[in-house]
PDB file of N, CA and C in Angstrom:
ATOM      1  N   UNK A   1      16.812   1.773 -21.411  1.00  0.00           N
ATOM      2  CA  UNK A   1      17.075   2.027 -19.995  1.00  0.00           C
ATOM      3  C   UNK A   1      18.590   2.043 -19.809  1.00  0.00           C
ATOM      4  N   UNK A   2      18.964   3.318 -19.171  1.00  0.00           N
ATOM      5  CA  UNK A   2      20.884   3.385 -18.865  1.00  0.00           C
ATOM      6  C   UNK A   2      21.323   2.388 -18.048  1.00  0.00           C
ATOM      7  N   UNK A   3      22.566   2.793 -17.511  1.00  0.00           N
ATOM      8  CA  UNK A   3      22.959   1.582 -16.478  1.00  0.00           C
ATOM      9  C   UNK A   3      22.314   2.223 -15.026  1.00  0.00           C
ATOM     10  N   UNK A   4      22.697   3.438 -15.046  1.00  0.00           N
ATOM     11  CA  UNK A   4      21.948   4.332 -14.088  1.00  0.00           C
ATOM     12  C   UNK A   4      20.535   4.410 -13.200  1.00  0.00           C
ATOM     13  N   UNK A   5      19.577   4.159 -14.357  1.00  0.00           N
ATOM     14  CA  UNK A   5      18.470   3.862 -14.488  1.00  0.00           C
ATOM     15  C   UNK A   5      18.277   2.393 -13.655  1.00  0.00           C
ATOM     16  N   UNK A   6      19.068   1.118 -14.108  1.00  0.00           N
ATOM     17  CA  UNK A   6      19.480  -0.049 -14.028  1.00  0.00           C
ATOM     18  C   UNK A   6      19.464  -0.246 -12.809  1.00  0.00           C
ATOM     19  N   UNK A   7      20.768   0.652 -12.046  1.00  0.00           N
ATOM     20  CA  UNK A   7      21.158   0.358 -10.588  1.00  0.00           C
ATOM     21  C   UNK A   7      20.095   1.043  -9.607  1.00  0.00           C
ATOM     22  N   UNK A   8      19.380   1.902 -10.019  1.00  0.00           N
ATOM     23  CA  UNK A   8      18.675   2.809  -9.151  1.00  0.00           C
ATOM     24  C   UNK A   8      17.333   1.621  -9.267  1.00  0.00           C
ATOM     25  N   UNK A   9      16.409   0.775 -10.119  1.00  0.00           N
ATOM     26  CA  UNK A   9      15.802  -0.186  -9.952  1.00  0.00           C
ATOM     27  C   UNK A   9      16.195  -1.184  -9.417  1.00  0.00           C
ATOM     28  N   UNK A  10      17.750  -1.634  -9.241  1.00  0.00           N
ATOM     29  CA  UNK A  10      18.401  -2.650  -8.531  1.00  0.00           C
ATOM     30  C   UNK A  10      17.914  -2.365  -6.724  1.00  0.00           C
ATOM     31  N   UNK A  11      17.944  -0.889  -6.572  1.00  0.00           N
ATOM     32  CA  UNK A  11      18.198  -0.637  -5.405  1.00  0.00           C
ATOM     33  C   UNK A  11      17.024  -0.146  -4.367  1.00  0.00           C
ATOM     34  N   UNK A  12      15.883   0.383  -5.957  1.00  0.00           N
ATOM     35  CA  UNK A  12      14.202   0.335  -5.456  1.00  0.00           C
ATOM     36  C   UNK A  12      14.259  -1.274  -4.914  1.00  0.00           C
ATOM     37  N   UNK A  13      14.574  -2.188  -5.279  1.00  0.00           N
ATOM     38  CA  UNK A  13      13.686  -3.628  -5.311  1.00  0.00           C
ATOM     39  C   UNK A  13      14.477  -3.535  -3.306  1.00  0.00           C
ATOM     40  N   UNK A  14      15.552  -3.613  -3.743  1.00  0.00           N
ATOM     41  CA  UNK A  14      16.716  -4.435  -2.174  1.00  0.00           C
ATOM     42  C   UNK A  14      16.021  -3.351  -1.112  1.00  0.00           C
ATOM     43  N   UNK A  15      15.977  -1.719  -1.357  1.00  0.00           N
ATOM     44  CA  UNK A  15      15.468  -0.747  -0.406  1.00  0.00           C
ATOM     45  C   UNK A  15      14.923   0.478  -1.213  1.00  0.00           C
ATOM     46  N   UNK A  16      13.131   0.349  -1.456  1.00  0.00           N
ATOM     47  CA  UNK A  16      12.949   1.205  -1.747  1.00  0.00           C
ATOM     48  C   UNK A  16      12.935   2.578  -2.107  1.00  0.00           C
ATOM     49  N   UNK A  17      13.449   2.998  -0.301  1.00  0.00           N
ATOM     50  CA  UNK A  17      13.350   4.711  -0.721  1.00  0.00           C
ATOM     51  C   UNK A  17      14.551   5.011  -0.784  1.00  0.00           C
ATOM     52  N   UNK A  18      15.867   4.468  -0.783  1.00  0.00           N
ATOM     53  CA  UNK A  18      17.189   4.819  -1.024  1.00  0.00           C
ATOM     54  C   UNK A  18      17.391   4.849  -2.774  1.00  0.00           C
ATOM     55  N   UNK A  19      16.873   3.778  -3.506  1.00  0.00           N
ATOM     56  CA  UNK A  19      16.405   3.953  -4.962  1.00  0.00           C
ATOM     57  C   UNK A  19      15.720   5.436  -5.087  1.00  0.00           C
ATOM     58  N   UNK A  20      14.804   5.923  -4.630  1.00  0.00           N
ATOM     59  CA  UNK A  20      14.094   7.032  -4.537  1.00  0.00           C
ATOM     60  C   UNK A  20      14.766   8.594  -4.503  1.00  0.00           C
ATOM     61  N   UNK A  21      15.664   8.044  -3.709  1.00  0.00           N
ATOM     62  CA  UNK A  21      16.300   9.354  -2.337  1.00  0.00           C
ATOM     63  C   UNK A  21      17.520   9.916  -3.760  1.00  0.00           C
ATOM     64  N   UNK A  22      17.952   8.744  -4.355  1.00  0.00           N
ATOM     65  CA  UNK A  22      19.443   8.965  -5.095  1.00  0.00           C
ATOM     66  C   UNK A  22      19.116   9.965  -6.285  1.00  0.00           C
ATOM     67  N   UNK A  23      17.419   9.696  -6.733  1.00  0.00           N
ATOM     68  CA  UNK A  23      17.533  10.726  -7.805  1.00  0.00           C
ATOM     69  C   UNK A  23      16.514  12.091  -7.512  1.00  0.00           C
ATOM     70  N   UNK A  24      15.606  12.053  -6.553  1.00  0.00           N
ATOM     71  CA  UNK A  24      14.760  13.241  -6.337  1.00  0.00           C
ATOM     72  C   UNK A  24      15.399  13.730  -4.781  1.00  0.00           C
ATOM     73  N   UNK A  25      16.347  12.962  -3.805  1.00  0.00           N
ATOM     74  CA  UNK A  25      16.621  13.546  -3.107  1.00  0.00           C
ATOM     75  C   UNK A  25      15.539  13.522  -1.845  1.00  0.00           C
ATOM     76  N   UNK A  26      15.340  14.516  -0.745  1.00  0.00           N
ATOM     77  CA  UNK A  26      14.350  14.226   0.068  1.00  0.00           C
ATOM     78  C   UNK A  26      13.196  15.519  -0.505  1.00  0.00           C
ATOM     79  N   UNK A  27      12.414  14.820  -1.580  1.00  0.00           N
ATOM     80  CA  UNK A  27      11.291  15.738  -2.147  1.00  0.00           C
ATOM     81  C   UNK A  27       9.770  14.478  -1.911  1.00  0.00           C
ATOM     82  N   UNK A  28       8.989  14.918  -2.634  1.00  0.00           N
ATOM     83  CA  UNK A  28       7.905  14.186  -1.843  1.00  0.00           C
ATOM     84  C   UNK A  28       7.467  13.008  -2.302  1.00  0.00           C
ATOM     85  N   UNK A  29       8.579  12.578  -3.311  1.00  0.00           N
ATOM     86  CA  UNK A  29       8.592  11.413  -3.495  1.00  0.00           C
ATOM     87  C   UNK A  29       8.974   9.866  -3.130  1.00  0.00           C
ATOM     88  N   UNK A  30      10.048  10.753  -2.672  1.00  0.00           N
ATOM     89  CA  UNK A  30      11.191  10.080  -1.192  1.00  0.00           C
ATOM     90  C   UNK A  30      10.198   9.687  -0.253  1.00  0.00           C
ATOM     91  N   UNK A  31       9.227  11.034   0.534  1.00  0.00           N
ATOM     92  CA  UNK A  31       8.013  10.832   1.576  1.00  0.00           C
ATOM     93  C   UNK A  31       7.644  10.074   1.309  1.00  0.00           C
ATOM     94  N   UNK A  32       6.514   9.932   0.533  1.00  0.00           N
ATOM     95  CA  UNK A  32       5.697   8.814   0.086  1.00  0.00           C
ATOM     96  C   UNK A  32       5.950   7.875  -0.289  1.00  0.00           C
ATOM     97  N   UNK A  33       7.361   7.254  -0.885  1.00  0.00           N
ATOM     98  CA  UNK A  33       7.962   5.805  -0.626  1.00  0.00           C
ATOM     99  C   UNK A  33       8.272   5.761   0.374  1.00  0.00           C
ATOM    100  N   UNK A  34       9.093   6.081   0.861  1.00  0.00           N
ATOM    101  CA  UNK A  34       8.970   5.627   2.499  1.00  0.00           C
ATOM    102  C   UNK A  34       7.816   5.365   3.789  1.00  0.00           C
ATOM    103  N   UNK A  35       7.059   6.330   3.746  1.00  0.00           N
ATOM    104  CA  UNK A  35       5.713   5.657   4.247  1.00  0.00           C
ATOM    105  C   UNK A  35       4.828   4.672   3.232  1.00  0.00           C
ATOM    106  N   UNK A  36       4.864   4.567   2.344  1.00  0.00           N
ATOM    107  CA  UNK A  36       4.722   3.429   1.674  1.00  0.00           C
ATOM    108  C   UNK A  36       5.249   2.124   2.191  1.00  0.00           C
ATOM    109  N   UNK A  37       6.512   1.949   2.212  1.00  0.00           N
ATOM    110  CA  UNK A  37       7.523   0.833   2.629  1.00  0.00           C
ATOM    111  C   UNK A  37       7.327   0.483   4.153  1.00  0.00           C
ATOM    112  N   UNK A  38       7.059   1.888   4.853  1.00  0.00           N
ATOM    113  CA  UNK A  38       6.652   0.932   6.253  1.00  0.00           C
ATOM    114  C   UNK A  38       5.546   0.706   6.436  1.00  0.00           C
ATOM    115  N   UNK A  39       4.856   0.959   5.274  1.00  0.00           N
ATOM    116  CA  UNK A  39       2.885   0.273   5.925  1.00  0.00           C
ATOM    117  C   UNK A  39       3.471  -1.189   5.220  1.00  0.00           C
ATOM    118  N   UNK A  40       4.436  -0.909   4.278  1.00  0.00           N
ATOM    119  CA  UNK A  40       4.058  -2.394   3.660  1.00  0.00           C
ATOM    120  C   UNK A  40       5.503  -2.546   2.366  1.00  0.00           C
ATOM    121  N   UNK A  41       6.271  -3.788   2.467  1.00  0.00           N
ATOM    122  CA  UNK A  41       7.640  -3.557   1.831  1.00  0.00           C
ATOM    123  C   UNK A  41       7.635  -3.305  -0.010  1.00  0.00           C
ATOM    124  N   UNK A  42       5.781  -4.233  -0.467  1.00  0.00           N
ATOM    125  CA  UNK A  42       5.959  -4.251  -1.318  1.00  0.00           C
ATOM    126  C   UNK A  42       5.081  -3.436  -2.379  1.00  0.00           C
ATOM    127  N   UNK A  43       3.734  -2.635  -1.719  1.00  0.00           N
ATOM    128  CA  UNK A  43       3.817  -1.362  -2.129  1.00  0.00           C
ATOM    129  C   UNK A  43       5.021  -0.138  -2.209  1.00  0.00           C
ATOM    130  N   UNK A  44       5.448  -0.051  -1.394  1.00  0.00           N
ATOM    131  CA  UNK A  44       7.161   0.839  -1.569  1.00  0.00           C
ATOM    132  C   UNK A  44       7.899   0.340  -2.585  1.00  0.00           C
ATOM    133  N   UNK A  45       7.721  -1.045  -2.622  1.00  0.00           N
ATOM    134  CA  UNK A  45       8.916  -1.188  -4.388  1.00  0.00           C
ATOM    135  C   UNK A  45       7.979  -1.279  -5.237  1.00  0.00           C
ATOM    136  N   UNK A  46       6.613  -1.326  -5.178  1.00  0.00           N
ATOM    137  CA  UNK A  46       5.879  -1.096  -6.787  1.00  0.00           C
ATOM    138  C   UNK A  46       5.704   0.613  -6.687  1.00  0.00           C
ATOM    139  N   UNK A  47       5.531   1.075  -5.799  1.00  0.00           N
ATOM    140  CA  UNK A  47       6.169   2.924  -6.196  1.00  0.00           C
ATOM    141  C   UNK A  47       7.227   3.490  -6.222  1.00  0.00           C
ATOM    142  N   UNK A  48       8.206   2.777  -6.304  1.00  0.00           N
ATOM    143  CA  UNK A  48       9.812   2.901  -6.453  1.00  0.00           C
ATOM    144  C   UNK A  48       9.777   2.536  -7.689  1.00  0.00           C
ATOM    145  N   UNK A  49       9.404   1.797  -8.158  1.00  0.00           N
ATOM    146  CA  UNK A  49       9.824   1.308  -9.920  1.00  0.00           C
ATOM    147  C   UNK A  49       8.848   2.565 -10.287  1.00  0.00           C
ATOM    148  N   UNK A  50       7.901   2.154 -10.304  1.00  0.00           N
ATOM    149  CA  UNK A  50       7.238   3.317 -11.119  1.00  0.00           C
ATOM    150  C   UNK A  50       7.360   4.730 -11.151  1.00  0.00           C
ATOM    151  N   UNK A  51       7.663   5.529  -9.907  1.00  0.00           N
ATOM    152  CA  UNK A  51       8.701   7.111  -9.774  1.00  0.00           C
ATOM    153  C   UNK A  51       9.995   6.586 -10.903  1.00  0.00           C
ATOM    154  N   UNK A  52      10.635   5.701 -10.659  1.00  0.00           N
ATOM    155  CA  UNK A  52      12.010   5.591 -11.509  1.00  0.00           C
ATOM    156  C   UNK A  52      11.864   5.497 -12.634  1.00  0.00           C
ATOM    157  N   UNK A  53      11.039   4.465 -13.284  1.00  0.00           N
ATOM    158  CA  UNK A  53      10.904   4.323 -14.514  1.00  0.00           C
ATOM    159  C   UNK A  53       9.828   5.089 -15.067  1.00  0.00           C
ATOM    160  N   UNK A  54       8.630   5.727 -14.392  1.00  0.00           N
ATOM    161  CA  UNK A  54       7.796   6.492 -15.632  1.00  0.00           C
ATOM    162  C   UNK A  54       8.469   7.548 -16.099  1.00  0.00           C
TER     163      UNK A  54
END
């Protein structure tokens, strides 16, 4: 895992879809963490790690 990789999981955990946003941008992955995160903070960071890291 880069450092890249690193900070962008640093930043899923603190705010989900901004982790999200930095590497796909507003595509529909971004969407769906973010409505993720407001039904609920910690579904949005278990689909933030997993978009980042799979």
């Amino acid at each position: 895992m880069g450092s890249e990789t690193f900070l962008e999981v640093i930043l899923a955990i603190l705010l989900p879809p901004v982790g999200v946003f930095l590497r796909y941008g507003c595509g529909v992955e971004f969407w769906i963490d973010l409505l993720l995160t407001i039904l609920g903070y910690i579904p949005g960071i278990i689909y933030a790690i997993y978009v980042l890291v799979g």
